[in-house]
N, C-alpha and C. Protein backbone atom coordinates (compact mmCIF):
# COMPACT_ATOMS: atom_id res chain seq x y z
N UNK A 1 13.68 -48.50 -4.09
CA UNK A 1 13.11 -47.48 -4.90
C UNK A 1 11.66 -47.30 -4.48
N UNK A 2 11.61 -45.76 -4.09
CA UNK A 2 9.65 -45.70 -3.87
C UNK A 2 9.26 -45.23 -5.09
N UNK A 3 7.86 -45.70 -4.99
CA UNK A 3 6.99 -45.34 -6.10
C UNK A 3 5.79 -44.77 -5.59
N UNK A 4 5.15 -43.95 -6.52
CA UNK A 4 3.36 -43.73 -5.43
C UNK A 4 3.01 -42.46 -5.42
N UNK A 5 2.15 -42.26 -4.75
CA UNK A 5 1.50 -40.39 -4.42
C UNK A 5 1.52 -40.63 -3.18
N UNK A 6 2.26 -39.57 -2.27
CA UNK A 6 2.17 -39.08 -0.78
C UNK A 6 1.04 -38.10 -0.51
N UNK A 7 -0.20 -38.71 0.06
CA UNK A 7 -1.44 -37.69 -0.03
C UNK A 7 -1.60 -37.21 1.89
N UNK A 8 -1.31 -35.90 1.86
CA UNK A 8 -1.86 -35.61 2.97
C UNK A 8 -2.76 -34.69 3.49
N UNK A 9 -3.20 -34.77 4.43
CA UNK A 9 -4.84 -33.79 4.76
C UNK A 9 -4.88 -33.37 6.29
N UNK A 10 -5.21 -32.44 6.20
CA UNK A 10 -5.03 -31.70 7.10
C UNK A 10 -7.06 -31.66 7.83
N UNK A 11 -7.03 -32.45 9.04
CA UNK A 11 -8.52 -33.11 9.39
C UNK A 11 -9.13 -32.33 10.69
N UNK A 12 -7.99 -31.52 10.81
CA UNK A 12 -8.17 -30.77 12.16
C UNK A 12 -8.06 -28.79 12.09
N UNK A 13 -9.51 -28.84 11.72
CA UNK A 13 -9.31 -27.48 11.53
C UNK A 13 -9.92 -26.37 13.03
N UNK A 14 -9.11 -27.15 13.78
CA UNK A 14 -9.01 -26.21 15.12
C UNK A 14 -8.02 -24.76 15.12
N UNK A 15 -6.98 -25.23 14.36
CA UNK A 15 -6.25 -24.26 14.41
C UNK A 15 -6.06 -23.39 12.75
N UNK A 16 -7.21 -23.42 12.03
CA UNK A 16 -7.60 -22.78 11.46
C UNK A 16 -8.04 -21.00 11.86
N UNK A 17 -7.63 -19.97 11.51
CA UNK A 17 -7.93 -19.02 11.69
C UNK A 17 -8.40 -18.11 10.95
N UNK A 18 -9.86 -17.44 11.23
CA UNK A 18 -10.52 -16.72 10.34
C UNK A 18 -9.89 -15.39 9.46
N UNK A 19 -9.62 -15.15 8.55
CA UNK A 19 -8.80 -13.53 8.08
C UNK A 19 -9.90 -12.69 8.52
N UNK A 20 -9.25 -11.78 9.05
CA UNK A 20 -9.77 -10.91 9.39
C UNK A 20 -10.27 -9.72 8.01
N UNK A 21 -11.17 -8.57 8.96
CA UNK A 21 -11.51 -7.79 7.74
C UNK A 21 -10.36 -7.05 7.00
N UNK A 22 -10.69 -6.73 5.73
CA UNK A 22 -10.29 -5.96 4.99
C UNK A 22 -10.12 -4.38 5.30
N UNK A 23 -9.69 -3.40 5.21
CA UNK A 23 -9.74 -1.68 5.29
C UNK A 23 -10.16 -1.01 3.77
N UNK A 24 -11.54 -0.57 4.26
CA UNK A 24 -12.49 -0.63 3.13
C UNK A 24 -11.82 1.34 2.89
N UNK A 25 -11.07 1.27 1.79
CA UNK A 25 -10.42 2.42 1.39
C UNK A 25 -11.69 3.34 0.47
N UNK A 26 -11.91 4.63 1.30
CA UNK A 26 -13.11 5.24 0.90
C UNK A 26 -12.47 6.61 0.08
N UNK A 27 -10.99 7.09 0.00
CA UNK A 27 -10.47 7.55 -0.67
C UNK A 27 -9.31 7.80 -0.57
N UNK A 28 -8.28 8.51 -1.16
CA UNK A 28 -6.93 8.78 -1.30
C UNK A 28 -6.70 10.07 -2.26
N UNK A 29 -5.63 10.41 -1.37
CA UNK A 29 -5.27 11.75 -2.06
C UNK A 29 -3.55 12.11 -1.76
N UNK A 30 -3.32 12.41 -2.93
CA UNK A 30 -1.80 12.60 -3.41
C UNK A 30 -1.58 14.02 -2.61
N UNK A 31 -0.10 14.23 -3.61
CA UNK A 31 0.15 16.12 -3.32
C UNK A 31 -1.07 16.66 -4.46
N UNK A 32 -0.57 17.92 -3.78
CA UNK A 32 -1.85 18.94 -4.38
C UNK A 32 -1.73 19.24 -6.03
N UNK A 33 -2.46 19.43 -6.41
CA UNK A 33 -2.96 19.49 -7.91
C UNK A 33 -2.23 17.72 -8.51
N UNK A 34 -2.09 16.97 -7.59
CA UNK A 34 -1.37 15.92 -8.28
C UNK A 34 0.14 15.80 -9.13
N UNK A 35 0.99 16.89 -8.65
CA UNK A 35 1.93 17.62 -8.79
C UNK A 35 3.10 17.63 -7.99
N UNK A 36 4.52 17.46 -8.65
CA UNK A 36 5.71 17.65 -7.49
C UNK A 36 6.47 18.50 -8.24
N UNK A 37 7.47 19.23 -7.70
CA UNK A 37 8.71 19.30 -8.38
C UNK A 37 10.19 18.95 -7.42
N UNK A 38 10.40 17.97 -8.08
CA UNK A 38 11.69 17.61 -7.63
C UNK A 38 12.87 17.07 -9.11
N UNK A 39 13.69 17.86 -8.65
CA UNK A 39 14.78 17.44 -9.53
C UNK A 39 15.56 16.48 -8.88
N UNK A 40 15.55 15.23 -10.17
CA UNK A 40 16.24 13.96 -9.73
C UNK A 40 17.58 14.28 -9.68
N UNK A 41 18.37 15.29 -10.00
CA UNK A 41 20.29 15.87 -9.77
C UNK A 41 20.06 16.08 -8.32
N UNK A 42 19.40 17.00 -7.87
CA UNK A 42 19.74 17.56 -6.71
C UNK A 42 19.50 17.19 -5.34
N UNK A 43 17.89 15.82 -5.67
CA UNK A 43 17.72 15.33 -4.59
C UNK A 43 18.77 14.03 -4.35
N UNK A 44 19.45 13.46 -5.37
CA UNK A 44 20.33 12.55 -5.47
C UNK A 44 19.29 10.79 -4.89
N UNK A 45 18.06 10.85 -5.33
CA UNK A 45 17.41 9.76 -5.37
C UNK A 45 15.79 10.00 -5.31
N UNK A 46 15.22 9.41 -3.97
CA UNK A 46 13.96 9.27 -4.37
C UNK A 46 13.29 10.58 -3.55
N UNK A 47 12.34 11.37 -4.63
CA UNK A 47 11.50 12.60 -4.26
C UNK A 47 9.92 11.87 -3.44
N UNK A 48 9.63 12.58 -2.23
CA UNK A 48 8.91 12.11 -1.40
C UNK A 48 7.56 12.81 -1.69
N UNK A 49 6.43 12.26 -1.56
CA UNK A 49 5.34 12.92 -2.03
C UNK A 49 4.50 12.78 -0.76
N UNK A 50 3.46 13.37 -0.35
CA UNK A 50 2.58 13.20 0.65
C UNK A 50 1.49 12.30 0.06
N UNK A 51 0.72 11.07 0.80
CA UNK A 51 -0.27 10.48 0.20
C UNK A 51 -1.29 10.40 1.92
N UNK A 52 -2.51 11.01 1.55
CA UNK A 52 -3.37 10.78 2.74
C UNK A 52 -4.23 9.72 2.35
N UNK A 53 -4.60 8.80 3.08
CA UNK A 53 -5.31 7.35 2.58
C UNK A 53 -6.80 7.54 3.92
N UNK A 54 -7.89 7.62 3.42
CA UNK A 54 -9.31 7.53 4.73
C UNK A 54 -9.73 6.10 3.95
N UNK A 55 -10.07 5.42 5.21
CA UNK A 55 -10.37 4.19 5.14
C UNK A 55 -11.62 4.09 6.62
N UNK A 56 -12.07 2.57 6.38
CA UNK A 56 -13.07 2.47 7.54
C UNK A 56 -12.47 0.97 7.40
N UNK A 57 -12.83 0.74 9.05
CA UNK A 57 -12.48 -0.55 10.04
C UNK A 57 -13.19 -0.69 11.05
N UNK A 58 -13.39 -2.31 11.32
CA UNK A 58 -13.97 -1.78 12.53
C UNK A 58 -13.02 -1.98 13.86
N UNK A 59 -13.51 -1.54 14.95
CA UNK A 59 -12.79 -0.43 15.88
C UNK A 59 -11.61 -1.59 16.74
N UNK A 60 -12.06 -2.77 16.46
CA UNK A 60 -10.90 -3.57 17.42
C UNK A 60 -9.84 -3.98 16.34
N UNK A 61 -9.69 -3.49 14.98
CA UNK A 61 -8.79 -3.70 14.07
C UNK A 61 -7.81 -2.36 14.05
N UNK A 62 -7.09 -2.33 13.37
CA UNK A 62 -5.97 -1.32 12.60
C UNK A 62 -5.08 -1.57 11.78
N UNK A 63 -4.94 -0.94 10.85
CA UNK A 63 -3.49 -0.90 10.26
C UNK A 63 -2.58 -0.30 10.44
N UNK A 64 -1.21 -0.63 10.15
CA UNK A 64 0.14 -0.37 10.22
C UNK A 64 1.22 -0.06 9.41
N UNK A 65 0.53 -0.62 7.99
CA UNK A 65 1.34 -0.65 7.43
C UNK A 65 0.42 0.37 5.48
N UNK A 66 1.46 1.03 4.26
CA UNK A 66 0.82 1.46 3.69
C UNK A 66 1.68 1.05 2.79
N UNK A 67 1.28 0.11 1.54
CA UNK A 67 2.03 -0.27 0.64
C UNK A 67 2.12 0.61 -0.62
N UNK A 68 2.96 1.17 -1.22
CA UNK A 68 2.85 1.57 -2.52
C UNK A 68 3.86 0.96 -3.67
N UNK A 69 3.05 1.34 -4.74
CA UNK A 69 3.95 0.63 -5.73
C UNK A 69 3.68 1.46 -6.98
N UNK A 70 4.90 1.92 -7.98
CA UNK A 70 5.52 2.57 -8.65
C UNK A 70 4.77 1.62 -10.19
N UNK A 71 4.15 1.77 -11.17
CA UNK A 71 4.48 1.27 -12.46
C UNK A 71 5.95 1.54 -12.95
N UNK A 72 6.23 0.46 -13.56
CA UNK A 72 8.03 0.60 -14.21
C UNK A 72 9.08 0.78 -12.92
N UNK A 73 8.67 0.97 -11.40
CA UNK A 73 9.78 0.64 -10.92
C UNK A 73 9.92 -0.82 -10.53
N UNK A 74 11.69 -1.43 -11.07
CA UNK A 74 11.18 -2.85 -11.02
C UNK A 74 10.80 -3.84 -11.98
N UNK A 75 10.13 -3.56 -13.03
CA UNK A 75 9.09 -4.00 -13.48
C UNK A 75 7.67 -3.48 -14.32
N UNK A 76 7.28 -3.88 -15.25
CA UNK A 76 5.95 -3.27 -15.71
C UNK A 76 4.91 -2.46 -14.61
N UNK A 77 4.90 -3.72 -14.27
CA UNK A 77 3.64 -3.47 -12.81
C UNK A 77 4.39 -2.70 -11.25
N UNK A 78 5.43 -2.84 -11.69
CA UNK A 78 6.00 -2.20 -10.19
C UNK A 78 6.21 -3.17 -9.15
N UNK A 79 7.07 -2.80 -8.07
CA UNK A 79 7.08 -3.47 -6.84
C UNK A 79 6.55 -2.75 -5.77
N UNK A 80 6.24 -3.55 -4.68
CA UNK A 80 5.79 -2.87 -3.61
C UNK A 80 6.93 -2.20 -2.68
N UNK A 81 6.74 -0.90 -2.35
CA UNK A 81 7.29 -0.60 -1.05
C UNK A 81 6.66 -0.02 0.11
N UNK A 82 6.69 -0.84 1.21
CA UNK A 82 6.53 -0.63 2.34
C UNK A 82 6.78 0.63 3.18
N UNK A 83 5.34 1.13 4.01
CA UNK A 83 5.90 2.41 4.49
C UNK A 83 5.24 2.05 5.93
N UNK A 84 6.13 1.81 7.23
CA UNK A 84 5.89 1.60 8.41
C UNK A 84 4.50 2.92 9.10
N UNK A 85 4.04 2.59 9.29
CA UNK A 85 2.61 4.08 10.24
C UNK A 85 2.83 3.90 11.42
N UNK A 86 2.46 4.74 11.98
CA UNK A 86 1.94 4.53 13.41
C UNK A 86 0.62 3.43 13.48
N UNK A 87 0.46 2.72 14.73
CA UNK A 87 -0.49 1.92 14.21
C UNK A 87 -1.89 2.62 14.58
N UNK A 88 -2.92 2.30 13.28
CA UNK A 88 -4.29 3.42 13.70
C UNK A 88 -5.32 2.61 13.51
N UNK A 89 -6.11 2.72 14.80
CA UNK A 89 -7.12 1.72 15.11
C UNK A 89 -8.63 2.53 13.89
N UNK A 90 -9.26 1.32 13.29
CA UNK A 90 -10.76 1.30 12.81
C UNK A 90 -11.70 2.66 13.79
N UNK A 91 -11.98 2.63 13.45
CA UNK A 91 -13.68 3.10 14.38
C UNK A 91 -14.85 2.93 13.94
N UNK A 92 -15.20 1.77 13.40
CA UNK A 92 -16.37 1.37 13.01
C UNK A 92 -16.74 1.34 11.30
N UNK A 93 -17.52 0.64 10.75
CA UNK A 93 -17.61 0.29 8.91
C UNK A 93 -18.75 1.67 8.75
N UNK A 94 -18.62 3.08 9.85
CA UNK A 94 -19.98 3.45 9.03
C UNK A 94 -18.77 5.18 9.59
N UNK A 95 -17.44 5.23 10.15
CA UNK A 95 -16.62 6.30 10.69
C UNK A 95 -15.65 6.06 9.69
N UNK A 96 -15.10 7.54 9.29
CA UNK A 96 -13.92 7.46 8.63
C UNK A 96 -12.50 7.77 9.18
N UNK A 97 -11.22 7.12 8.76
CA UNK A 97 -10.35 7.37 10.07
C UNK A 97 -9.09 7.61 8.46
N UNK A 98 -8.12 8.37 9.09
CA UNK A 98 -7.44 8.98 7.81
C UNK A 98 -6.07 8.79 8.86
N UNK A 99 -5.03 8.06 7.31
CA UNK A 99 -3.41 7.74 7.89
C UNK A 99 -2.85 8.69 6.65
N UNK A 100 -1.88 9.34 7.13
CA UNK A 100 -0.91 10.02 6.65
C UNK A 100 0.70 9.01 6.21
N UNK A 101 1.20 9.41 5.18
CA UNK A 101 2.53 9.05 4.47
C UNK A 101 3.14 9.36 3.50
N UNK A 102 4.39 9.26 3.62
CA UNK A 102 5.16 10.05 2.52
C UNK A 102 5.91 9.46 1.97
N UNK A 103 5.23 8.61 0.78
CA UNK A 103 6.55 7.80 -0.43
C UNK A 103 7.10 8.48 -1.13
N UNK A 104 8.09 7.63 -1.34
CA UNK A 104 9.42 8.26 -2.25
C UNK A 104 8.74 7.52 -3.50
N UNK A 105 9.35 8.98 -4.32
CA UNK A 105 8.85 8.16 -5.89
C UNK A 105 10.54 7.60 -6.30
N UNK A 106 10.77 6.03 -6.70
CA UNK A 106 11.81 5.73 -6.64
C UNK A 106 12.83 6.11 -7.68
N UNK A 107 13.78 6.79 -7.49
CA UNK A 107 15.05 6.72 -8.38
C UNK A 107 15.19 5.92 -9.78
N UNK A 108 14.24 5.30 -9.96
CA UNK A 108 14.83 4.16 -10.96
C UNK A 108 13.38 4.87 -12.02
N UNK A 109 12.47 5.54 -11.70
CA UNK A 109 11.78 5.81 -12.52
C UNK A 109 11.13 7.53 -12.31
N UNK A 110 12.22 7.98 -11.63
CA UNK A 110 12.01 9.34 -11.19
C UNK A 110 12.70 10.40 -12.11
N UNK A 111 11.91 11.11 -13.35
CA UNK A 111 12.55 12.04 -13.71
C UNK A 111 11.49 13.44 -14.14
N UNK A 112 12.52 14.19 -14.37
CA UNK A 112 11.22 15.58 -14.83
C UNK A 112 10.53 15.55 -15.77
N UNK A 113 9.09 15.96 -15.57
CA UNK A 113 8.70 16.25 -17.19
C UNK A 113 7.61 15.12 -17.20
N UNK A 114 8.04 14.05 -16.25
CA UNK A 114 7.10 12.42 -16.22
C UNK A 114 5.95 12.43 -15.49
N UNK A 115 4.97 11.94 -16.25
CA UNK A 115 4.32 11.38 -15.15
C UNK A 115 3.99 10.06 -14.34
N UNK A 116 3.91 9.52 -13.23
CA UNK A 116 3.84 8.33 -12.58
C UNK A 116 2.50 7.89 -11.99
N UNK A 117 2.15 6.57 -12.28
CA UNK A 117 1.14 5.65 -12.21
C UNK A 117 1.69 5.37 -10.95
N UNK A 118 0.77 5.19 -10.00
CA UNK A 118 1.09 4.29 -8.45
C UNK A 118 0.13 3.83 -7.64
N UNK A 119 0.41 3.06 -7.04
CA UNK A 119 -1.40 2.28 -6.40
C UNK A 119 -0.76 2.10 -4.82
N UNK A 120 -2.04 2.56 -4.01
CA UNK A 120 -1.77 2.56 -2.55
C UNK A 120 -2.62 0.95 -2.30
N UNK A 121 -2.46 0.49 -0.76
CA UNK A 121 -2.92 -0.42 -0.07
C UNK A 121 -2.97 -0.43 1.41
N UNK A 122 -3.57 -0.59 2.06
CA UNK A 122 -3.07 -0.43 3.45
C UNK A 122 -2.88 -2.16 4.05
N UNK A 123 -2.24 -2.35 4.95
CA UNK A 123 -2.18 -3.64 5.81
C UNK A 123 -2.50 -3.49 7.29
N UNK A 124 -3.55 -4.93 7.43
CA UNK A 124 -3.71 -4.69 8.40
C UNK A 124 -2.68 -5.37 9.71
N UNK A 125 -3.15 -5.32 10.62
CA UNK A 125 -2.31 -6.10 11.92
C UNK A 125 -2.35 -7.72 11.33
N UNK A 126 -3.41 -7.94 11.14
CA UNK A 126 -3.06 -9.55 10.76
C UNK A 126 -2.93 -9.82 9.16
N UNK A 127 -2.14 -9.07 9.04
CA UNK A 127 -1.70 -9.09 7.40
C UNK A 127 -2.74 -9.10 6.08
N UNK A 128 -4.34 -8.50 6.67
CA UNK A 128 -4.98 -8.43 5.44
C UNK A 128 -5.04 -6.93 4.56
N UNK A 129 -5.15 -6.94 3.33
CA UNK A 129 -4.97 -5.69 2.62
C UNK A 129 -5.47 -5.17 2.07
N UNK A 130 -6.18 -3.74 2.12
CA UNK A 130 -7.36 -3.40 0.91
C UNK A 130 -7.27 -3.73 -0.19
N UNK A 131 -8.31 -3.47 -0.92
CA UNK A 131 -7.94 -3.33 -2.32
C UNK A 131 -7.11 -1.83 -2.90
N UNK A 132 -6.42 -1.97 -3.80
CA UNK A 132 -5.77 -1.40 -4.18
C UNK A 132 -6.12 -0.07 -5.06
N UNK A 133 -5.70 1.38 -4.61
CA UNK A 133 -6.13 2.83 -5.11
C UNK A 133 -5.25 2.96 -6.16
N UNK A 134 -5.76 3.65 -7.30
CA UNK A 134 -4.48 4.28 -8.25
C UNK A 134 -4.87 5.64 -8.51
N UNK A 135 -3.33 6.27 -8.46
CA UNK A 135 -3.56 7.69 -8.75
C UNK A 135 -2.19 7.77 -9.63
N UNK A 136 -2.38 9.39 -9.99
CA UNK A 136 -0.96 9.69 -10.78
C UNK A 136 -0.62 11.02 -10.07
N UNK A 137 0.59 11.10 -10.67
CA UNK A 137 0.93 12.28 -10.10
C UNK A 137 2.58 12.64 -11.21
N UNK A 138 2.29 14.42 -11.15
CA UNK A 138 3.91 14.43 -12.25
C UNK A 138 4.55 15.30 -11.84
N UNK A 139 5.93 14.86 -12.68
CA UNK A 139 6.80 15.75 -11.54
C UNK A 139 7.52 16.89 -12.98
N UNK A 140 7.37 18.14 -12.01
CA UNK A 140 7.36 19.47 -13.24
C UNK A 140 8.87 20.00 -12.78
């Protein structure tokens, strides 16, 4: 029978690696007037909205990736869904560089008449993530 505390430490921080910067999100913008119309019958799931995200990086970084997440889909707070980009390099913490995408507002909390809470993020190449935008937007 063992008994005891197994204590271990990690003494070699060679292979420690610094996180890289953040994508300092300088604004975001939905569809126009903050507005869709999609009928949840006819599209038979999730209505796609345009979201333009300008951010600054600097120039040997990029992101790839643009997370959004739904309040109530899921959950109170929502889950994240992932939207693949092209990958778009920084140009410096003082240039603004703008990624285009088009989430689906999801099926599970998509109807007329509503309006929806949702928060963008971007990711970078080495998996770090802005802080997080919220906007709304309703669907007529």
């Amino acid at each position: 029978m063992l008994t005891g505390v197994l204590v271990l430490a990690c003494n070699d921080s060679s292979e420690y690696l610094e996180p890289g910067p953040r994508p300092q999100v300088v604004g975001v913008t939905g569809p126009r007037n903050g507005a869709v119309a999609c009928d949840p019958d006819t599209v038979g799931g999730s209505c796609l909205i345009p979201i333009a995200v300008t951010f600054r990086l600097p120039a040997e970084h990029f992101v790839w990736k643009v997370k959004v997440r739904f309040q109530g889909d899921g959950g109170d707070e929502g889950v994240d869904r992932g939207y693949l980009i092209p990958p778009k390099s920084g140009a410096g913490l003082d240039r603004d560089v703008t990624v285009n995408v088009e989430a689906g507002i999801p099926p599970t909390v998509l109807r007329t008449g509503a309006t929806f809470t949702y928060t963008v993020r971007l990711v970078t190449g080495v998996g770090e993530e802005s802080d997080p935008s919220t906007l709304t937007v309703s669907n007529q």
